[in-house]
C-alpha atoms as a PDB file:
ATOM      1  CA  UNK A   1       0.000   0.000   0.000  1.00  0.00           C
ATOM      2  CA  UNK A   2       1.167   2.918  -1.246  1.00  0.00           C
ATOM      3  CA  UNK A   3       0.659   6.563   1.032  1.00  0.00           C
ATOM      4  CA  UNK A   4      -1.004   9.603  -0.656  1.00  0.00           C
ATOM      5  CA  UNK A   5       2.263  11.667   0.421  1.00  0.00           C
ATOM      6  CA  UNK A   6       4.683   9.509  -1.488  1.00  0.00           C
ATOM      7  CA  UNK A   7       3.028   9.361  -4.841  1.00  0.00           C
ATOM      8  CA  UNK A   8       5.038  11.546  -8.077  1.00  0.00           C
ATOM      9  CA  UNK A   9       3.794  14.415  -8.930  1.00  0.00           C
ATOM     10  CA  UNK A  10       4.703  15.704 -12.042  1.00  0.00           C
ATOM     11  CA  UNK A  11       6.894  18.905 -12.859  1.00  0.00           C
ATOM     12  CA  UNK A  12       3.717  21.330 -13.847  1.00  0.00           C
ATOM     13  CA  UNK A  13       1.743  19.399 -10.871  1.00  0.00           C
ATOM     14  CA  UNK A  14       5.041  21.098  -9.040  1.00  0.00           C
ATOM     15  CA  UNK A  15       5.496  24.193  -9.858  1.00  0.00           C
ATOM     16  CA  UNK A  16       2.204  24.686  -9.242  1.00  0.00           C
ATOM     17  CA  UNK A  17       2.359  23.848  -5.297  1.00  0.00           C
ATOM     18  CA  UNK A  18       5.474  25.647  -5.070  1.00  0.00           C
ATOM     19  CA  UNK A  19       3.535  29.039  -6.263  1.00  0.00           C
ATOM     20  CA  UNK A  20       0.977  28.285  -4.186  1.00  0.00           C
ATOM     21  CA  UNK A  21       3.007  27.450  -1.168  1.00  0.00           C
ATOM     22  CA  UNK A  22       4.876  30.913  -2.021  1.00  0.00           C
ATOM     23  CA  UNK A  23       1.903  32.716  -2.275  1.00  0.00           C
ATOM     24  CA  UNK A  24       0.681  31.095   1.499  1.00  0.00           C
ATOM     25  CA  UNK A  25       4.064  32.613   2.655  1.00  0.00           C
ATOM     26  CA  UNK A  26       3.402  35.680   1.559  1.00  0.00           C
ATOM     27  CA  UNK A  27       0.244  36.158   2.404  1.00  0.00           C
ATOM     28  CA  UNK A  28       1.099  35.282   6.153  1.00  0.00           C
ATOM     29  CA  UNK A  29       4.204  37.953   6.212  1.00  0.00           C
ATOM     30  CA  UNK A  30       1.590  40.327   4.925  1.00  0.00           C
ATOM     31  CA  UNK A  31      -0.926  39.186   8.128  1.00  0.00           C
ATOM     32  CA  UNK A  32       2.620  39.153  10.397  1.00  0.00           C
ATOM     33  CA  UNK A  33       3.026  42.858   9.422  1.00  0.00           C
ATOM     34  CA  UNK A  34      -0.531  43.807   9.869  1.00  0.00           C
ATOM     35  CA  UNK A  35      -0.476  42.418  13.012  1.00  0.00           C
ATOM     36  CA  UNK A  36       2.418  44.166  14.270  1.00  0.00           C
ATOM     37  CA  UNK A  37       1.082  47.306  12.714  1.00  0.00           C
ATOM     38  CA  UNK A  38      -2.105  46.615  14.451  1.00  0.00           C
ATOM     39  CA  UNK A  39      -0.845  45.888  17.834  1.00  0.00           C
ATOM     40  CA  UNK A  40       1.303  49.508  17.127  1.00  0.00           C
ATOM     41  CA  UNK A  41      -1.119  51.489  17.027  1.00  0.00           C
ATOM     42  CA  UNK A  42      -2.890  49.702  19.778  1.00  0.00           C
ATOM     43  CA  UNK A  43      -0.028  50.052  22.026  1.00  0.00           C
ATOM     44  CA  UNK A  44      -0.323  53.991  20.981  1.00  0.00           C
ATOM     45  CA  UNK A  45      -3.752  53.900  21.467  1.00  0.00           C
ATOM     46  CA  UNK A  46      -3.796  53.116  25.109  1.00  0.00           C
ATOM     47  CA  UNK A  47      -0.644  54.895  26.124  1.00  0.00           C
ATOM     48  CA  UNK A  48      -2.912  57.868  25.097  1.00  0.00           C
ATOM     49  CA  UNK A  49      -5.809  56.898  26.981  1.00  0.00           C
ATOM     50  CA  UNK A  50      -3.869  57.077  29.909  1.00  0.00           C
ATOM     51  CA  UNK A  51      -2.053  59.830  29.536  1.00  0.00           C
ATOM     52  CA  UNK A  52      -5.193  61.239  29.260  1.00  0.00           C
ATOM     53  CA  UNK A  53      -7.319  59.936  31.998  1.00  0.00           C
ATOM     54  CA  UNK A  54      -3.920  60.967  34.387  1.00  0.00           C
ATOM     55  CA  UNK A  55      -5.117  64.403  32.984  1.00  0.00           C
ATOM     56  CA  UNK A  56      -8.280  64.330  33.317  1.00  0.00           C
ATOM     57  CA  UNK A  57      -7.925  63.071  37.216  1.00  0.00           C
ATOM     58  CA  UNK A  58      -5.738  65.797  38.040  1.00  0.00           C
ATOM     59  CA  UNK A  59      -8.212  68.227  36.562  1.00  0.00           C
ATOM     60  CA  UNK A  60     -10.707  66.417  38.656  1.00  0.00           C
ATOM     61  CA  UNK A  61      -9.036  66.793  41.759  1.00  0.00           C
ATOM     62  CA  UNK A  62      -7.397  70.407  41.220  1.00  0.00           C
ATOM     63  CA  UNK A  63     -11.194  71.658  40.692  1.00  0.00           C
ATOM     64  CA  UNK A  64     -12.639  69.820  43.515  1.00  0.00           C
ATOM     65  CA  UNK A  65     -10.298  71.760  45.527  1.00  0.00           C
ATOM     66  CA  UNK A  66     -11.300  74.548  43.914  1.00  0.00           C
ATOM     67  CA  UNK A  67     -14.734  73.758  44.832  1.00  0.00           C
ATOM     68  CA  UNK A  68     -14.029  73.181  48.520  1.00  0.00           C
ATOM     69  CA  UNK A  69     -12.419  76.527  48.738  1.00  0.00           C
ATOM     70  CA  UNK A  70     -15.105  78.313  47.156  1.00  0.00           C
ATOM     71  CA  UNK A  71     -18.211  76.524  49.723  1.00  0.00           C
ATOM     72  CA  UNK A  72     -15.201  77.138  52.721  1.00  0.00           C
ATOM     73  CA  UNK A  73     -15.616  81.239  51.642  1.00  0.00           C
ATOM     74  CA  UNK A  74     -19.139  81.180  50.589  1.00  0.00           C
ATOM     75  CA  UNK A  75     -19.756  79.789  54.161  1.00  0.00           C
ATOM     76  CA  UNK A  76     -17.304  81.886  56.301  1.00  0.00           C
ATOM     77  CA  UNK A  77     -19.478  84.760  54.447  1.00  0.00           C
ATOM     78  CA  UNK A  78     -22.768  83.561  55.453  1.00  0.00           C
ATOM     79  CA  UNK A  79     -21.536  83.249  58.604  1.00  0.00           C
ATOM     80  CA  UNK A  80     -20.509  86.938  58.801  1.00  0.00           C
ATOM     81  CA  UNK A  81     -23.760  88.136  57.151  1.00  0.00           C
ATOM     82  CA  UNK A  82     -25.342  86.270  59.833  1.00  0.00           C
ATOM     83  CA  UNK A  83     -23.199  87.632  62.661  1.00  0.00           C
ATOM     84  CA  UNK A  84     -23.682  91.185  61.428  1.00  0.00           C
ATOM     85  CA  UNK A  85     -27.130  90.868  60.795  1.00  0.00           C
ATOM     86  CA  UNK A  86     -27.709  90.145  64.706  1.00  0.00           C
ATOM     87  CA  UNK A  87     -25.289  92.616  65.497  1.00  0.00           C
ATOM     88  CA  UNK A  88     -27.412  94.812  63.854  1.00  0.00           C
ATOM     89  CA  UNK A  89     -31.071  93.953  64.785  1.00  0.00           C
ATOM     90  CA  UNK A  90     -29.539  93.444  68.533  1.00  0.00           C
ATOM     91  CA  UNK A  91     -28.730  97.386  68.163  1.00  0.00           C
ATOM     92  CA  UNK A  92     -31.618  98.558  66.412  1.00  0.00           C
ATOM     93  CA  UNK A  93     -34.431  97.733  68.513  1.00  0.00           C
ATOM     94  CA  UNK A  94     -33.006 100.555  71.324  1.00  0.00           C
END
């Protein structure tokens, strides 16, 4: 019994699998560089992302302090509307 991998093949029969097996090689270097491209610009991609969301935290936390400040004064005013506003109805009624 003779195996399917031994039998001749003949010179056209070939040349024929040798383009073909050229053209497989090919194609994968093609996919090898795509996915290197691919995983490039994906690499780029997220070294953005977080260079961006560091931003956008420190934005975050530079206007929340911002924001505290502004309620601490807004209150510490209140409070001396209030104050002056019994100073002054304390001395008004006389």
């Amino acid at each position: 019994m003779v195996e399917e991998s031994c039998r001749i093949v003949s010179a056209a029969e070939y040349a024929r699998q040798q383009e073909a097996l050229r053209q497989m090689r090919e194609t994968i270097d093609a996919l090898r560089m795509s996915r290197r491209i691919l995983m490039s610009l994906l690499e780029d991609s997220q070294l953005r992302l977080e260079r961006e969301t560091r931003q956008l935290k420190a934005e975050q936390q530079r206007l929340q302090k911002l924001s505290n400040q502004l309620a601490k004064e807004v209150w510490e005013k209140n409070c001396r509307i209030c104050l002056l506003e019994r100073q002054n109805n304390g001395s008004g009624g006389a």
